[in-house]
N, C-alpha and C. Protein backbone atom coordinates (compact mmCIF):
# COMPACT_ATOMS: atom_id res chain seq x y z
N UNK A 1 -44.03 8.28 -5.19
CA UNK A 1 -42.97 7.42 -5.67
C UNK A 1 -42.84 6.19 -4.76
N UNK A 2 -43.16 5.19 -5.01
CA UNK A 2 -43.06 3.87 -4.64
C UNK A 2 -41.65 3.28 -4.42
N UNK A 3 -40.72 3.53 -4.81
CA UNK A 3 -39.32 3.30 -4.64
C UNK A 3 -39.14 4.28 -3.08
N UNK A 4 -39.93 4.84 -3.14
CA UNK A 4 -39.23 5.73 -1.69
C UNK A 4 -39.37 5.13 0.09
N UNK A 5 -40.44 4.63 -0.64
CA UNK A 5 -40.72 3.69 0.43
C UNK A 5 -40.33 2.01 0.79
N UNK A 6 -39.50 1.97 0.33
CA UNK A 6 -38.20 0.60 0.26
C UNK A 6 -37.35 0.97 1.11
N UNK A 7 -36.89 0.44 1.92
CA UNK A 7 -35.69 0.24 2.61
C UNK A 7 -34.43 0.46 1.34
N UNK A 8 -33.96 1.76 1.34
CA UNK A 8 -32.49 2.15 0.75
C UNK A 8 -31.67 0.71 0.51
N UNK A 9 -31.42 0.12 1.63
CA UNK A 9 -30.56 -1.26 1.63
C UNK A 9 -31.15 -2.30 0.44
N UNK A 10 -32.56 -2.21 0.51
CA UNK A 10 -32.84 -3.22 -0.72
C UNK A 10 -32.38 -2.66 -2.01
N UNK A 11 -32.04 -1.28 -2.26
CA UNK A 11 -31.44 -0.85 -3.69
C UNK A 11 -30.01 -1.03 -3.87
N UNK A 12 -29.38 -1.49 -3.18
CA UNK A 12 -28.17 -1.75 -3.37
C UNK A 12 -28.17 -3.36 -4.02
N UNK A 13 -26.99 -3.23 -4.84
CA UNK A 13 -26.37 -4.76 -5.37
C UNK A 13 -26.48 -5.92 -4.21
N UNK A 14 -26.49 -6.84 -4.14
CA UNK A 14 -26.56 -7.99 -3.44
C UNK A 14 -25.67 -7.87 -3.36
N UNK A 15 -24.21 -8.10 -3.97
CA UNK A 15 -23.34 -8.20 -3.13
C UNK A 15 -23.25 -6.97 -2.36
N UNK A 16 -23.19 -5.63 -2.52
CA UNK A 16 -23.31 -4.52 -1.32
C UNK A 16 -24.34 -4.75 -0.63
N UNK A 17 -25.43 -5.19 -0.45
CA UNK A 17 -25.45 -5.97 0.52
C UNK A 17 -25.29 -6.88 1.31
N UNK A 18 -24.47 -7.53 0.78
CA UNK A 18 -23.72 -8.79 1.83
C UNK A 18 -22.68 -7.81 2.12
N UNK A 19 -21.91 -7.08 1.40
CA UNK A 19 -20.58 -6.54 2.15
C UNK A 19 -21.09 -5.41 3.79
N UNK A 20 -22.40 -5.31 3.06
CA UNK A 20 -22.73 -3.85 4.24
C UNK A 20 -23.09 -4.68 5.72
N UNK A 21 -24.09 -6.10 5.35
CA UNK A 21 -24.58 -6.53 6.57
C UNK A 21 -22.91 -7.35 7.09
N UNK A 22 -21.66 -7.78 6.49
CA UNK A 22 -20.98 -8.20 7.07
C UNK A 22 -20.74 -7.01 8.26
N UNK A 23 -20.46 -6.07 7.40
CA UNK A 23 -19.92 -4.82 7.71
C UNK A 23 -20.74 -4.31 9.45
N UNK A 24 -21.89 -4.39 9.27
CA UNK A 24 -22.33 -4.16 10.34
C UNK A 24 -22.57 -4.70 11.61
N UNK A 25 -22.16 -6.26 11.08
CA UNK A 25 -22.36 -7.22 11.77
C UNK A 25 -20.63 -7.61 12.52
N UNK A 26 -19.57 -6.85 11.87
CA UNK A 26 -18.80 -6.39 12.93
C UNK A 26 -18.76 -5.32 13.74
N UNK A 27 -19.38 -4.78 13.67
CA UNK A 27 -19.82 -3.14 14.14
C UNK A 27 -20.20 -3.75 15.56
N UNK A 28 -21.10 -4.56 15.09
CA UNK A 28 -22.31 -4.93 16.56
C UNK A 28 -21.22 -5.45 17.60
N UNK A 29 -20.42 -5.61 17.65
CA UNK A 29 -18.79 -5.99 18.74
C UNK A 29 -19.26 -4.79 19.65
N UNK A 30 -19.59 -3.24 19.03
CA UNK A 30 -19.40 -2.11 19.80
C UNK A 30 -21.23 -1.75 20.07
N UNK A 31 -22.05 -2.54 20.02
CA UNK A 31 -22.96 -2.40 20.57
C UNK A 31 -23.70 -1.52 21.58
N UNK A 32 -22.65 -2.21 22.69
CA UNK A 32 -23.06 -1.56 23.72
C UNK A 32 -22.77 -0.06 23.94
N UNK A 33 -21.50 0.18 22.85
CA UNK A 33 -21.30 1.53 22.90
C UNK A 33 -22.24 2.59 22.20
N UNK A 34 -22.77 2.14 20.78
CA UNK A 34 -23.57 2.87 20.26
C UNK A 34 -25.19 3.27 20.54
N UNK A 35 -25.22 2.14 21.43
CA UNK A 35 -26.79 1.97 21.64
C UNK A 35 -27.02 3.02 22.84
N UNK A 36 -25.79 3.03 23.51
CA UNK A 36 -26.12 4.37 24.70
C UNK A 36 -25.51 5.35 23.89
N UNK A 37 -25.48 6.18 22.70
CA UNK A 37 -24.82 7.65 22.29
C UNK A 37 -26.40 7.96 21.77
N UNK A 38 -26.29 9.31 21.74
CA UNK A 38 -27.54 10.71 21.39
C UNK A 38 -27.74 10.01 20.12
N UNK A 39 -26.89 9.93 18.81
CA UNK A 39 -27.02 9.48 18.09
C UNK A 39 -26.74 8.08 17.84
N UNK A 40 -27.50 7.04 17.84
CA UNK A 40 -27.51 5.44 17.56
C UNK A 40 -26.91 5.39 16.00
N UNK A 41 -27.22 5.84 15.02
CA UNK A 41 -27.26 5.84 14.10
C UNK A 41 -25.73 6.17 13.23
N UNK A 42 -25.20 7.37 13.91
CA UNK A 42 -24.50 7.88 13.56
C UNK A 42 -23.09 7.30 14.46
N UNK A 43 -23.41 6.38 15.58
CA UNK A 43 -22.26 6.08 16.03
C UNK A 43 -22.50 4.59 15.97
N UNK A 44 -23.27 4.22 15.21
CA UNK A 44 -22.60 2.84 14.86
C UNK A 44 -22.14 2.95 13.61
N UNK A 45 -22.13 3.75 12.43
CA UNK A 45 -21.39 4.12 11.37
C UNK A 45 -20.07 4.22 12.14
N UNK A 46 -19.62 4.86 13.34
CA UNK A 46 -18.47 5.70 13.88
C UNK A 46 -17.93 3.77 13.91
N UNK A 47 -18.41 2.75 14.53
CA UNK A 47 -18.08 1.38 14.89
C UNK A 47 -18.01 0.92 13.37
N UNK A 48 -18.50 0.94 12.64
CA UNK A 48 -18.20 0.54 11.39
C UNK A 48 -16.76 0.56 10.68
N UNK A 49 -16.64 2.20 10.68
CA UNK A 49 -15.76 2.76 10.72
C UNK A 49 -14.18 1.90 11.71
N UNK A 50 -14.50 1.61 12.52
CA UNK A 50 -13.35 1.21 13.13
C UNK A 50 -13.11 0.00 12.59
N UNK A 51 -14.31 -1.01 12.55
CA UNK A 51 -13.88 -2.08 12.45
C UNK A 51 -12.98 -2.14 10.72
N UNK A 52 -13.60 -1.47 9.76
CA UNK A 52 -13.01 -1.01 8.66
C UNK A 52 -11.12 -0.49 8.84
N UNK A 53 -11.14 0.31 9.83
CA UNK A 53 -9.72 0.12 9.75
C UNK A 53 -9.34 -0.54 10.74
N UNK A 54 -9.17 -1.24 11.33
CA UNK A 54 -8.67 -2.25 11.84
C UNK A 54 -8.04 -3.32 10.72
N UNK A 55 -9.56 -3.57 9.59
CA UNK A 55 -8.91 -4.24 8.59
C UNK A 55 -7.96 -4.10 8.12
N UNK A 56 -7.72 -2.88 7.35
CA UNK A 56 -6.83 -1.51 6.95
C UNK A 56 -5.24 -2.07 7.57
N UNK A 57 -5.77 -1.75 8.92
CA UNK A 57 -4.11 -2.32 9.20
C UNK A 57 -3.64 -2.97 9.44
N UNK A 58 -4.47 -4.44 9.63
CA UNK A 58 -3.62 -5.72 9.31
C UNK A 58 -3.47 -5.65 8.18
N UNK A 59 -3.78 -5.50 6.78
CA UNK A 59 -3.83 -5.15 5.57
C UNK A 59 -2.24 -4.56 5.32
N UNK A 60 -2.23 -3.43 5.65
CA UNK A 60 -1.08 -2.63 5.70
C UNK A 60 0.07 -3.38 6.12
N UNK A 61 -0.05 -4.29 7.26
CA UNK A 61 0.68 -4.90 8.34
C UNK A 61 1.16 -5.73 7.04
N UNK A 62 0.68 -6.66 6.65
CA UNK A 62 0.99 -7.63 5.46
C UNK A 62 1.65 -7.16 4.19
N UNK A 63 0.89 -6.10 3.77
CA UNK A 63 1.79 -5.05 2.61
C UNK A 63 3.26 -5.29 2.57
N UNK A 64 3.41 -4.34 4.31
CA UNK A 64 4.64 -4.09 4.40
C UNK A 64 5.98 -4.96 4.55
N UNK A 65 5.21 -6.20 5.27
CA UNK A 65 5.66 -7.55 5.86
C UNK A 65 6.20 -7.97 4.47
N UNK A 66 5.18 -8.33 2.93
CA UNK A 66 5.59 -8.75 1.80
C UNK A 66 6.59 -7.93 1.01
N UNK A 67 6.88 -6.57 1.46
CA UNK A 67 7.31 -5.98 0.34
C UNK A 67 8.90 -5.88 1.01
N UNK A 68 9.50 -6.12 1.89
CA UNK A 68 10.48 -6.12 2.68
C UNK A 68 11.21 -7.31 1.96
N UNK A 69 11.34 -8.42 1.67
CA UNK A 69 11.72 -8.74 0.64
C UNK A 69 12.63 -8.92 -0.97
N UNK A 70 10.85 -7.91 -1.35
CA UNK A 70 10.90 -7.00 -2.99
C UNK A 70 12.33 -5.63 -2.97
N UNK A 71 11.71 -5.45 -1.92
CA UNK A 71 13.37 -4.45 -1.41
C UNK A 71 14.36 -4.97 -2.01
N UNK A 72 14.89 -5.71 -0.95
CA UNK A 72 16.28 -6.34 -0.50
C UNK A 72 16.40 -6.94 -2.03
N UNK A 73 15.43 -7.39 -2.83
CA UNK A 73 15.77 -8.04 -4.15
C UNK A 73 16.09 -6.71 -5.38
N UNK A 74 15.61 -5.90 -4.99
CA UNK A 74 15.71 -4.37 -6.05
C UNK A 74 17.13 -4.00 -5.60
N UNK A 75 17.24 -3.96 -4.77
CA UNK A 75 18.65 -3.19 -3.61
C UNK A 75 19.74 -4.06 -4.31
N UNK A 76 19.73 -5.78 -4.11
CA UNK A 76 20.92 -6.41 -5.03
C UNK A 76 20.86 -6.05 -6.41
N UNK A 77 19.97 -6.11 -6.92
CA UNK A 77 20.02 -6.09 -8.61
C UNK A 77 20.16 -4.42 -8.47
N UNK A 78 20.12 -3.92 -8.20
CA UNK A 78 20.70 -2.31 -8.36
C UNK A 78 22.17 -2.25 -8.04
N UNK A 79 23.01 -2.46 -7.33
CA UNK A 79 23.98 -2.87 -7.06
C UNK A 79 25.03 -3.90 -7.89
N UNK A 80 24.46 -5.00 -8.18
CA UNK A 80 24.96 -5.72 -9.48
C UNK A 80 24.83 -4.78 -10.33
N UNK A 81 23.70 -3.96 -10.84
CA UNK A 81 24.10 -3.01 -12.62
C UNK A 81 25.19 -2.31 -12.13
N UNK A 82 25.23 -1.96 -10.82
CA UNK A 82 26.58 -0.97 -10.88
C UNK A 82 27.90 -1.57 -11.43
N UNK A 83 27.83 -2.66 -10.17
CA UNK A 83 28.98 -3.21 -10.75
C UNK A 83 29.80 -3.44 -12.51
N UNK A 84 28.53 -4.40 -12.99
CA UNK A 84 28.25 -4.42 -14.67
C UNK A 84 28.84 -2.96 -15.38
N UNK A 85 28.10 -1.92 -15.00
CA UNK A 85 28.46 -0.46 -15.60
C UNK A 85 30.06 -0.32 -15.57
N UNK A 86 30.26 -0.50 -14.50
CA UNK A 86 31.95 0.03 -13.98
C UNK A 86 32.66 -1.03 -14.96
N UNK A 87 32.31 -2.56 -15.00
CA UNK A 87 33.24 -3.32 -15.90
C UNK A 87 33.35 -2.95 -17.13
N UNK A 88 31.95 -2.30 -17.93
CA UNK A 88 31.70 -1.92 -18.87
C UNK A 88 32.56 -1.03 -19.32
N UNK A 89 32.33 0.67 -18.61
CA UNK A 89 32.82 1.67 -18.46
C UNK A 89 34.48 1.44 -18.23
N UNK A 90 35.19 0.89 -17.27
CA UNK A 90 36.27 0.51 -17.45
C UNK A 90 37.13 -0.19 -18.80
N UNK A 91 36.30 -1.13 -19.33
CA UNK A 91 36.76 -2.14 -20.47
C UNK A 91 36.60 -0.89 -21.57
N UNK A 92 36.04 0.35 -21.56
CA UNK A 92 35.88 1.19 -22.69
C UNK A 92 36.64 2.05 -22.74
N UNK A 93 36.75 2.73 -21.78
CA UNK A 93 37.52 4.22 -21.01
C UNK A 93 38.66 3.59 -20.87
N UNK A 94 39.25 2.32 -19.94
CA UNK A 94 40.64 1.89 -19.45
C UNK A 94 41.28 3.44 -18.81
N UNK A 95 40.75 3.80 -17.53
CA UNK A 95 41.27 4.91 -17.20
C UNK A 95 42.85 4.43 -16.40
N UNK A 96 43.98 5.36 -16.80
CA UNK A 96 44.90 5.32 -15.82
C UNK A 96 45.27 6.21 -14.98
N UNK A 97 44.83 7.47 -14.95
CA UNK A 97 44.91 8.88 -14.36
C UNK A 97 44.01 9.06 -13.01
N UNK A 98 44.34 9.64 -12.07
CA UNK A 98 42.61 9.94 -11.43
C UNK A 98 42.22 10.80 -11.87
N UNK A 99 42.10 12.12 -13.13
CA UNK A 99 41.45 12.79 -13.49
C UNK A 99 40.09 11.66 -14.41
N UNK A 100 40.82 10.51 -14.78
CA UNK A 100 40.12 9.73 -15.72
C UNK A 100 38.86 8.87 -14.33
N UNK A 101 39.44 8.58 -13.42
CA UNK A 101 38.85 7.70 -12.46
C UNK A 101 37.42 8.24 -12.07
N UNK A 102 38.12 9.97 -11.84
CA UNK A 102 36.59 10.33 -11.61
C UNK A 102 35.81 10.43 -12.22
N UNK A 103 36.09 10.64 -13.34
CA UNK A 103 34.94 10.56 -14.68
C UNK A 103 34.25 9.30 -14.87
N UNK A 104 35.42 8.31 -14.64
CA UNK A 104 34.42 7.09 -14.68
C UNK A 104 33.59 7.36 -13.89
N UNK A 105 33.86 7.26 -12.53
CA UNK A 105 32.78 7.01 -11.40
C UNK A 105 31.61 8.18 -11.76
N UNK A 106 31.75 9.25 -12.29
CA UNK A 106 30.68 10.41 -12.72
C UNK A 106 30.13 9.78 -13.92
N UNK A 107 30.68 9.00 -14.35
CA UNK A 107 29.58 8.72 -15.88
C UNK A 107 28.57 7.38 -15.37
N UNK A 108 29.39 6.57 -14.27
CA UNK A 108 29.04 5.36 -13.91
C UNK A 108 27.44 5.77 -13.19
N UNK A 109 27.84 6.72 -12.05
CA UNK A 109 26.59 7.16 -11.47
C UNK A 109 25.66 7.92 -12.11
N UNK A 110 26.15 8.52 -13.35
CA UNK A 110 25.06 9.18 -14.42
C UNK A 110 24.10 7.92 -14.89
N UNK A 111 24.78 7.27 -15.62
CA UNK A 111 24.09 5.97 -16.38
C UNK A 111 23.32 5.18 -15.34
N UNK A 112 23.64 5.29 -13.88
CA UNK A 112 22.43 4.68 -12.78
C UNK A 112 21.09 5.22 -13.00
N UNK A 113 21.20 6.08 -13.30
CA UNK A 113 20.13 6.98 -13.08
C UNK A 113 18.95 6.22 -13.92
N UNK A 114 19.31 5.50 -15.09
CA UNK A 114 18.58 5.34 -15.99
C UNK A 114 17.90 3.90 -15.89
């Protein structure tokens, strides 16, 4: 079989290979570490590996950074429907009792749910 004797790397997509030689070509940062382990091979995958999450968590870092935000904007508009509900619920019910009050507030926090 003539395919067997190709370098694996040439069967990959061009772009997997541009992603793999980037890939390795941050690896090589840890050089000096892999080139002295028993296995060369297997511990520059291990450097690969790092530099991969490293990405990961500036990645993450940004996620979290953007979504802090999206929060605080869900958190008001959840808070406004309450409000809305209770005017609602009030303008319907018009409770004057506190047996009636709590029901509002129990139907008010039911209908959050939704």
């Amino acid at each position: 079989m003539a395919w067997r004797d190709e370098d694996w790397k040439e069967l990959l997509s061009r772009d997997s290979q541009k992603v793999l030689a980037d890939l390795l070509e941050e690896a090589s940062d840890h050089k000096g570490a892999y080139l002295n382990a028993d296995d060369v091979k297997v511990a520059q995958i291990w450097a690969a590996l790092i530099e991969l999450k490293k990405d990961f968590d500036v990645l993450k870092a940004r996620v979290d950074m953007s979504s802090e935000p999206w929060k605080l904007m869900v958190a008001g508009a959840e808070e406004e429907k309450r409000r809305a509900l209770e005017r609602m619920v009030r303008d319907i019910i018009k409770p004057t009792e506190p047996g009636q009050e709590e029901a509002t507030r129990k139907l008010v926090d039911s209908l959050m749910k939704f």
